[in-house]
Protein backbone atom coordinates (compact mmCIF):
# COMPACT_ATOMS: atom_id res chain seq x y z
CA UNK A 1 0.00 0.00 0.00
CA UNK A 2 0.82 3.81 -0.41
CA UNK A 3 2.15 5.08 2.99
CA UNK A 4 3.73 8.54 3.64
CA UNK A 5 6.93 8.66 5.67
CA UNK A 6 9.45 10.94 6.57
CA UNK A 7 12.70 9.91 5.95
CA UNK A 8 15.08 12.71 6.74
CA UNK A 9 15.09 16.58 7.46
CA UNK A 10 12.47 18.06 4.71
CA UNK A 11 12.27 14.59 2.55
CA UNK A 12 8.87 13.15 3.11
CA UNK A 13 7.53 10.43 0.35
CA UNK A 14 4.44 9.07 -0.89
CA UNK A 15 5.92 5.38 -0.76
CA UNK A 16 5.48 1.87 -0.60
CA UNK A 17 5.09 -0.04 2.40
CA UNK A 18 3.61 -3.63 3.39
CA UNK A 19 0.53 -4.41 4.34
CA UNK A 20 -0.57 -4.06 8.18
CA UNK A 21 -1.05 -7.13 9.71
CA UNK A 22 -3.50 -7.42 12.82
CA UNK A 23 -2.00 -8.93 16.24
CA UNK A 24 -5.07 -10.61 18.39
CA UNK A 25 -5.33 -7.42 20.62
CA UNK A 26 -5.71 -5.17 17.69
CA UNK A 27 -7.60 -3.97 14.80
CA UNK A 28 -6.90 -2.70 11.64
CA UNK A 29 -8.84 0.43 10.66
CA UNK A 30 -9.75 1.31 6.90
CA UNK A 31 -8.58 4.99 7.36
CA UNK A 32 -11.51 7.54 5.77
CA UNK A 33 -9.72 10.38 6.42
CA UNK A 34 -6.80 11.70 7.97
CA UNK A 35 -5.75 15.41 9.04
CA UNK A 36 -3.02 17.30 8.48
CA UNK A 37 -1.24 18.71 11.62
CA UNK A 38 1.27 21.42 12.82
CA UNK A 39 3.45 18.74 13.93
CA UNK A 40 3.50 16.80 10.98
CA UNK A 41 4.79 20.26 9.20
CA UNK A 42 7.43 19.98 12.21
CA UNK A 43 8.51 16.35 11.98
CA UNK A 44 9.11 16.70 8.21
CA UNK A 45 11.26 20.07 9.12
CA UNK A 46 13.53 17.96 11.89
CA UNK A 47 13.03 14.81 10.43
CA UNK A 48 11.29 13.09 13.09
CA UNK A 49 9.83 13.97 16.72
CA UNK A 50 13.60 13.29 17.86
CA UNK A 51 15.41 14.46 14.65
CA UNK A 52 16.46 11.76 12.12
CA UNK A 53 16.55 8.08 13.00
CA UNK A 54 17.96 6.34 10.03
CA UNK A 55 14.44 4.94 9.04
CA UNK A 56 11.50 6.21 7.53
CA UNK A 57 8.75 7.32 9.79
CA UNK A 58 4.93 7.16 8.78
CA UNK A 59 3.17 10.04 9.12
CA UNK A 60 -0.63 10.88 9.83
CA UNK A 61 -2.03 10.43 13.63
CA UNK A 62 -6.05 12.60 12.77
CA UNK A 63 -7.95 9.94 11.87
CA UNK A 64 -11.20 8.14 11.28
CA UNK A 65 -12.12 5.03 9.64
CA UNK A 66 -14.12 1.60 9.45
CA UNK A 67 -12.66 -1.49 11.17
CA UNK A 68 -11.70 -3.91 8.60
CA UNK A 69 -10.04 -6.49 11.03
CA UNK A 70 -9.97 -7.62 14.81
CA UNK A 71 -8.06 -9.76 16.15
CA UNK A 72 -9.08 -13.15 18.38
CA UNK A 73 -8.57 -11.04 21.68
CA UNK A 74 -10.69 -8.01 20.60
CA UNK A 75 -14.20 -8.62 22.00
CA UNK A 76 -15.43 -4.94 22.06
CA UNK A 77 -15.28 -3.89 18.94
CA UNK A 78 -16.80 -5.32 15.56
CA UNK A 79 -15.69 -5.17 11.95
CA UNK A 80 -17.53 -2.78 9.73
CA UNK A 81 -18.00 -0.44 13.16
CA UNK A 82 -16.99 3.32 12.61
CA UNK A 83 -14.04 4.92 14.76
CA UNK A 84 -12.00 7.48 16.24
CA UNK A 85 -8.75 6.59 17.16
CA UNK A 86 -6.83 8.23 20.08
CA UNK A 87 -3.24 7.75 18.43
CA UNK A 88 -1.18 7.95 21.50
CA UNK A 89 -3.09 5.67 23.40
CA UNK A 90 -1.90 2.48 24.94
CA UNK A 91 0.85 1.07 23.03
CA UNK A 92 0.75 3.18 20.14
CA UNK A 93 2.46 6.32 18.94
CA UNK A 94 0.30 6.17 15.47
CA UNK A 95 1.92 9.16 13.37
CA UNK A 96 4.66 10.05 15.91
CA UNK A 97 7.37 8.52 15.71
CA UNK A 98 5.73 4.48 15.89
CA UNK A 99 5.58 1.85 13.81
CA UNK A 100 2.28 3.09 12.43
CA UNK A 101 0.47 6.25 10.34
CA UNK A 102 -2.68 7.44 8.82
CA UNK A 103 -1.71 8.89 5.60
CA UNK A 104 -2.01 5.04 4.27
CA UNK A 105 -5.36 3.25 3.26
CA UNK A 106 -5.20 0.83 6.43
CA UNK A 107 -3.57 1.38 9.95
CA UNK A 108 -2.88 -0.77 13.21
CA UNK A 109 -4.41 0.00 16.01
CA UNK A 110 -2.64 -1.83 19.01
CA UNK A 111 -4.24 -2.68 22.07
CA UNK A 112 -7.91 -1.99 20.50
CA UNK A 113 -9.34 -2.96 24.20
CA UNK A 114 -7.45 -0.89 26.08
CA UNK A 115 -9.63 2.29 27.54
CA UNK A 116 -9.68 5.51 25.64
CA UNK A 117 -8.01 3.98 22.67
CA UNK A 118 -10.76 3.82 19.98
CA UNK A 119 -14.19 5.59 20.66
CA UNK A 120 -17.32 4.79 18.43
CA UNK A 121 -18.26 7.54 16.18
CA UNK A 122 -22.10 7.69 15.24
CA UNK A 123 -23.90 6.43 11.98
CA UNK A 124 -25.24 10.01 11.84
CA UNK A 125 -21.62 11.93 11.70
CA UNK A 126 -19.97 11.60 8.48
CA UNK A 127 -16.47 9.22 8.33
CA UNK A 128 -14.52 12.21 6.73
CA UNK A 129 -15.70 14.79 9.94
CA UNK A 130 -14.80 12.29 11.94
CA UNK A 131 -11.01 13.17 11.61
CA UNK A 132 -11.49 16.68 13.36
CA UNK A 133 -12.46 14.71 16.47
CA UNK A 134 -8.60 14.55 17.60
CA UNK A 135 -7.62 18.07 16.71
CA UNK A 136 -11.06 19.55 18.40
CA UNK A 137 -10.00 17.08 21.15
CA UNK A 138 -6.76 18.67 21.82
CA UNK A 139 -8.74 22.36 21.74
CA UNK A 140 -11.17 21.39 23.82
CA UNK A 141 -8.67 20.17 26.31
CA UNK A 142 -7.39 23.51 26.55
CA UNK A 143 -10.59 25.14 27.25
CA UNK A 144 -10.79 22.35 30.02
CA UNK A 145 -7.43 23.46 30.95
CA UNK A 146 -8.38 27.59 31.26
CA UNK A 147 -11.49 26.30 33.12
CA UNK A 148 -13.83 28.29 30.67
CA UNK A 149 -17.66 28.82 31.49
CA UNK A 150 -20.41 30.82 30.91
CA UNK A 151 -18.84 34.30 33.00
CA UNK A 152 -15.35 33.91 31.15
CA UNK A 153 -13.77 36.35 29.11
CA UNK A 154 -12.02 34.67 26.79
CA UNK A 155 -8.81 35.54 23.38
CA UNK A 156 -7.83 33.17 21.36
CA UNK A 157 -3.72 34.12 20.34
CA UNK A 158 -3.92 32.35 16.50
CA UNK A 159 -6.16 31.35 14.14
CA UNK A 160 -4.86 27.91 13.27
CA UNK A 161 -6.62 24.52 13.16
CA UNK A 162 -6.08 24.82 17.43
CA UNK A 163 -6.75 28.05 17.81
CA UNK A 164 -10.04 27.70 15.51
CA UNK A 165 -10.89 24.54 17.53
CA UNK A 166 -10.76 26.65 21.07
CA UNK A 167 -13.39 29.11 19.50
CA UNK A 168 -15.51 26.00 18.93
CA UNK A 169 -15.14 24.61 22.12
CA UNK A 170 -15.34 28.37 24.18
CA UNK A 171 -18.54 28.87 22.54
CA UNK A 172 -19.64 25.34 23.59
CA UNK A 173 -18.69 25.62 27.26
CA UNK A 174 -20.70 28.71 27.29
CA UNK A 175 -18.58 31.96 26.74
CA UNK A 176 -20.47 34.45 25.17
CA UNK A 177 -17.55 36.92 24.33
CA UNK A 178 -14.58 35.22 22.50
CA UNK A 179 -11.95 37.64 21.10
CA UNK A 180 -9.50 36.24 18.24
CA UNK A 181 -6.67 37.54 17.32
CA UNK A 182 -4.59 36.54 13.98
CA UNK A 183 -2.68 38.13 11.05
CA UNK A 184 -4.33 36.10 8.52
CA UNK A 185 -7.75 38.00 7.32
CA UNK A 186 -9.11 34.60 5.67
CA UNK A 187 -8.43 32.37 9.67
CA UNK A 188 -9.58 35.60 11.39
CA UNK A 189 -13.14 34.88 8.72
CA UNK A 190 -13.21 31.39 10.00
CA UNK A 191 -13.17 32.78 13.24
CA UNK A 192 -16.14 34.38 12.88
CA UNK A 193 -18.00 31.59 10.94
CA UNK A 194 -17.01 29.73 14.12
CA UNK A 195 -18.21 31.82 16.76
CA UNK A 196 -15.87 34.22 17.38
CA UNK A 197 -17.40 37.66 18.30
CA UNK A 198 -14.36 39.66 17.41
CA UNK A 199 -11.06 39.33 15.60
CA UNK A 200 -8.04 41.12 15.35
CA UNK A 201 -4.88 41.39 13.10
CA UNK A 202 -2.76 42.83 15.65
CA UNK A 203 -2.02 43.05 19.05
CA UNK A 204 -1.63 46.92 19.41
CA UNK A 205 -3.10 49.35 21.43
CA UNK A 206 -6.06 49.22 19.56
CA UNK A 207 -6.73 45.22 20.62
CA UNK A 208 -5.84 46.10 24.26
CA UNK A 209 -8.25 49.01 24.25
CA UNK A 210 -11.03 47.11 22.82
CA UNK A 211 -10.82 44.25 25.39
CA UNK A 212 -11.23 46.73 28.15
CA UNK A 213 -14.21 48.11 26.31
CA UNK A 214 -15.09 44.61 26.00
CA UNK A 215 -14.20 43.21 29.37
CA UNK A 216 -14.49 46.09 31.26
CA UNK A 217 -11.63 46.62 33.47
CA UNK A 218 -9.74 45.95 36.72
CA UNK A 219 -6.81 48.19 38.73
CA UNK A 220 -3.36 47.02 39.33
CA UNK A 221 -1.31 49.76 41.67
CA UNK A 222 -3.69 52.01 40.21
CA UNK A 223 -3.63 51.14 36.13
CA UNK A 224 -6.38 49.76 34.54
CA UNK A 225 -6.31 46.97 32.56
CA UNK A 226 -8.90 44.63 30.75
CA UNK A 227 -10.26 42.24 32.63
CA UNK A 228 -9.94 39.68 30.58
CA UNK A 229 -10.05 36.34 32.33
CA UNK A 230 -8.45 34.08 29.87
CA UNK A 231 -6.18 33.96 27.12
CA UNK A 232 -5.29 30.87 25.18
CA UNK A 233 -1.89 30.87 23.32
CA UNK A 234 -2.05 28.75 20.24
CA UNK A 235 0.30 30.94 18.08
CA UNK A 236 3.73 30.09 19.70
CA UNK A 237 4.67 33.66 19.75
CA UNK A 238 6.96 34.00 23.03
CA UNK A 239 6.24 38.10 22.41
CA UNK A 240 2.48 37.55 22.67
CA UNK A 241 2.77 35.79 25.66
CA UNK A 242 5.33 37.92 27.10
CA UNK A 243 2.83 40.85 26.16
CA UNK A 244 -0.05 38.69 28.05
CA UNK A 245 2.05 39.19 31.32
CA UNK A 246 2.59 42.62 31.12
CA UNK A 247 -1.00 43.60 30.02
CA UNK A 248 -3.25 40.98 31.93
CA UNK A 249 -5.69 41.80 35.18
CA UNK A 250 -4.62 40.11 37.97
CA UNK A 251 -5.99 36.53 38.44
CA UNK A 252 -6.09 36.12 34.52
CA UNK A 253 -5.20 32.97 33.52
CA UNK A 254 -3.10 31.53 30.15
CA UNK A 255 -3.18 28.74 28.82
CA UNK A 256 -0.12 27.46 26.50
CA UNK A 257 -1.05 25.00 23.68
CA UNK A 258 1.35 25.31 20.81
CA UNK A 259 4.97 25.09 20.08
CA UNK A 260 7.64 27.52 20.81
CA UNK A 261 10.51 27.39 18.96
CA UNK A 262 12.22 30.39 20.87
CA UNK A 263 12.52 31.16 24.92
CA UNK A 264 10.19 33.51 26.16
CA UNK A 265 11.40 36.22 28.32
CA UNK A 266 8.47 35.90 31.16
CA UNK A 267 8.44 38.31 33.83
CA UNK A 268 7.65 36.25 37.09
CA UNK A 269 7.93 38.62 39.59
CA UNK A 270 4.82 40.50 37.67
CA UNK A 271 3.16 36.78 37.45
CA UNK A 272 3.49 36.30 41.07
CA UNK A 273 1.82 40.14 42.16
CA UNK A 274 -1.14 39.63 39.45
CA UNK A 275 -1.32 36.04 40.94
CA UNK A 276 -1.65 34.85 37.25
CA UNK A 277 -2.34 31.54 36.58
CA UNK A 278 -0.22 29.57 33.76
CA UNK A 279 -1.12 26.36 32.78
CA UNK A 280 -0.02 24.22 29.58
CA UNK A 281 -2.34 21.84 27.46
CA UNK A 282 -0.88 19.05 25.64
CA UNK A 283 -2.97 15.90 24.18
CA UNK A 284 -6.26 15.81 24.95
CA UNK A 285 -6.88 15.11 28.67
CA UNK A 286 -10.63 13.10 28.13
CA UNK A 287 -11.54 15.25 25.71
CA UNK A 288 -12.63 13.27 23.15
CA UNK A 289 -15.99 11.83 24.18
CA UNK A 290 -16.82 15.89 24.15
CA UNK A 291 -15.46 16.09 20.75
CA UNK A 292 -17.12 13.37 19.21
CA UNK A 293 -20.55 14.87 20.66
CA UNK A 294 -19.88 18.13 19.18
CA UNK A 295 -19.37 16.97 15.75
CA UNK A 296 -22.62 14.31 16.78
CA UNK A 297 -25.19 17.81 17.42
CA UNK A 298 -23.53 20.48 15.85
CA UNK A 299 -21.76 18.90 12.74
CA UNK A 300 -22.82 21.30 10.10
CA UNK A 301 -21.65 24.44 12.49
CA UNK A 302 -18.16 22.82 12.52
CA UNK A 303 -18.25 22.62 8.71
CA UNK A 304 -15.72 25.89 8.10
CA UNK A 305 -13.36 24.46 10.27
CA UNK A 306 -12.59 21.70 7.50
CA UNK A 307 -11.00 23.95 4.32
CA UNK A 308 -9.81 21.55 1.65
CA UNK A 309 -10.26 17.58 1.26
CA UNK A 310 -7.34 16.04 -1.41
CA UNK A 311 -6.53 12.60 -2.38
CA UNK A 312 -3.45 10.89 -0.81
CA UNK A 313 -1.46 10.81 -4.20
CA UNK A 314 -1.73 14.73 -3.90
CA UNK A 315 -0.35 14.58 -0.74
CA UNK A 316 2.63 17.16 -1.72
CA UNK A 317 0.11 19.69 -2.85
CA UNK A 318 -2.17 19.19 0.53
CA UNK A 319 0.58 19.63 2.08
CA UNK A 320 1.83 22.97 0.85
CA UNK A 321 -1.96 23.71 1.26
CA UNK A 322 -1.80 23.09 4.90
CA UNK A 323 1.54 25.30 5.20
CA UNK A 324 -0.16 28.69 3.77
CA UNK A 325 -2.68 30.07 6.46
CA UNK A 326 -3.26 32.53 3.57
CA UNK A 327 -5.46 29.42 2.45
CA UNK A 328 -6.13 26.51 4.49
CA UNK A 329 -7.17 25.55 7.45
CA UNK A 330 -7.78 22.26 8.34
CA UNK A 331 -6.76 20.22 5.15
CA UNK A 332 -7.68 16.69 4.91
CA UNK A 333 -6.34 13.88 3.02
CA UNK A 334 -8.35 11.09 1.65
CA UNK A 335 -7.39 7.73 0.68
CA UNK A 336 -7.53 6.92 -3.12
């Protein structure tokens, strides 16, 4: 079968591979769909999670698909049944750095039985929208993370697939005021399609002003500033979050859920007299049950998030797709 795989810094193939073969704890899964992350842009940059290896390494970890095998052990689940797959669950690291990825036809799911590794996705949500389940599940873990509700305040730092997926799951824990901020004019529309009740290309004196006309505002040694209750960094900008510090009320809180790729210069003795509250969000906690019922009741709302479907022997051009936030946002590849 056609599998891609990264085999060294920047040199990622569409190439052959051998057919998956299914141990009696695991299934094989028919792969519908499969999305497109930041971190596969990263692993084909550096080659790998860990750099290099020496051997290829399959690629593709947002997935859904049909179970087309199950081994002797696998009691739970039933060929033909449609799934989710958590890829880092159990004894797999599907798309990162493991044995397995979903950017192939067929995949191995290890351990099938094992809790919180494959969760049934409804007749009545589409196979294809089933792969934004794990990227919505690592969003929504973040808004679990800021502790969101109905009183927050919320901004969104960038407009990617994450950031686009905490506007989703803000507006479903209740906040009625999400701010977004993003350079991109066609994610900061997305935004909007999404939920997002304002959007921003820059974080000047402008933004700041309009959160405190938003928020309304709270003193610190006598300044006013907005009182904004959370902010959710999904840009990997250290200077946005460095501007955070500086700018936030006291007893905001930040949540980090992207990649930095430079220090930050954080200012903790300002942290510790605004009591702020810094927290980062990696995986997906137990989101996905949430995300799955999100795409279950509000499907067709989620639609924008979803920008381009390609085959898998266009993977190249999907890819370059998924690089340009000028005009993509979630990209999804499709087994042909």
């Amino acid at each position: 079968m056609k599998q891609v795989q990264v085999f060294n810094c920047d040199d990622v193939r569409l190439a052959e591979a051998a057919d998956p073969e299914c141990g009696p704890d695991d299934v094989l899964v028919e792969v519908a769909a499969c999305g497109i992350c930041g971190s596969d842009l990263g692993y084909i940059h550096s080659g790998g999670p860990m750099g290099p290896t020496g051997q290829p390494m399959p690629l593709g970890h947002e997935f859904a698909g049909r179970i087309a095998a199950a081994g002797a052990q696998v009691n739970t689940w039933r060929v033909g049944q449609a799934v989710v797959v958590n890829p880092l669950s159990a004894a797999n690291m599907i798309g990162n750095g493991g044995p397995e990825g979903a950017f192939a036809p067929m995949v191995r799911v290890r351990a099938a039985e094992a809790p919180g590794t494959l969760f049934a996705l409804p007749d009545t949500v589409p196979l294809e929208r089933g792969a934004l389940a794990e990227p919505l599940a690592v969003a929504f873990h973040a808004v679990s993370q800021g502790a969101a509700g109905p009183q927050t305040r919320a901004v969104v730092l960038g407009a990617g697939p994450i950031g686009l997926g905490c506007v989703i799951g803000l507006k479903r824990a209740g906040v009625q005021d999400v701010v977004v901020l993003d350079r991109t004019a066609h994610r900061r529309e997305i935004a909007r399609q999404l939920g997002a009740d304002a959007t921003f290309a820059d974080m000047d004196e402008t933004f700041w002003a309009s959160l405190t006309e938003r928020h309304g505002s709270a003193p610190f040694y006598g300044m006013p500033l907005p009182a904004t209750d959370l902010f959710i960094d999904c840009s990997g900008a250290p200077a946005l979050v460095e501007a955070v510090i500086q700018r936030a009320a006291p007893r905001a809180r930040l949540v980090l859920v992207a990649v930095y790729k430079q220090p930050a210069a954080l200012d903790l003795t300002l942290m510790m007299a605004k009591e702020l509250q810094l927290r980062g969000a990696f995986s997906y906690g137990d989101s996905f049950p949430d995300a799955i019922d999100h795409l279950t009741r509000h499907g067709d709302a989620v639609a924008p998030y979803a920008s381009h479907r390609l085959p898998l022997s266009q993977f190249h051009e999907a890819l370059a797709l998924a690089a340009d936030p000028e005009r993509a946002a979630k990209v999804l590849v499709i087994p042909d």
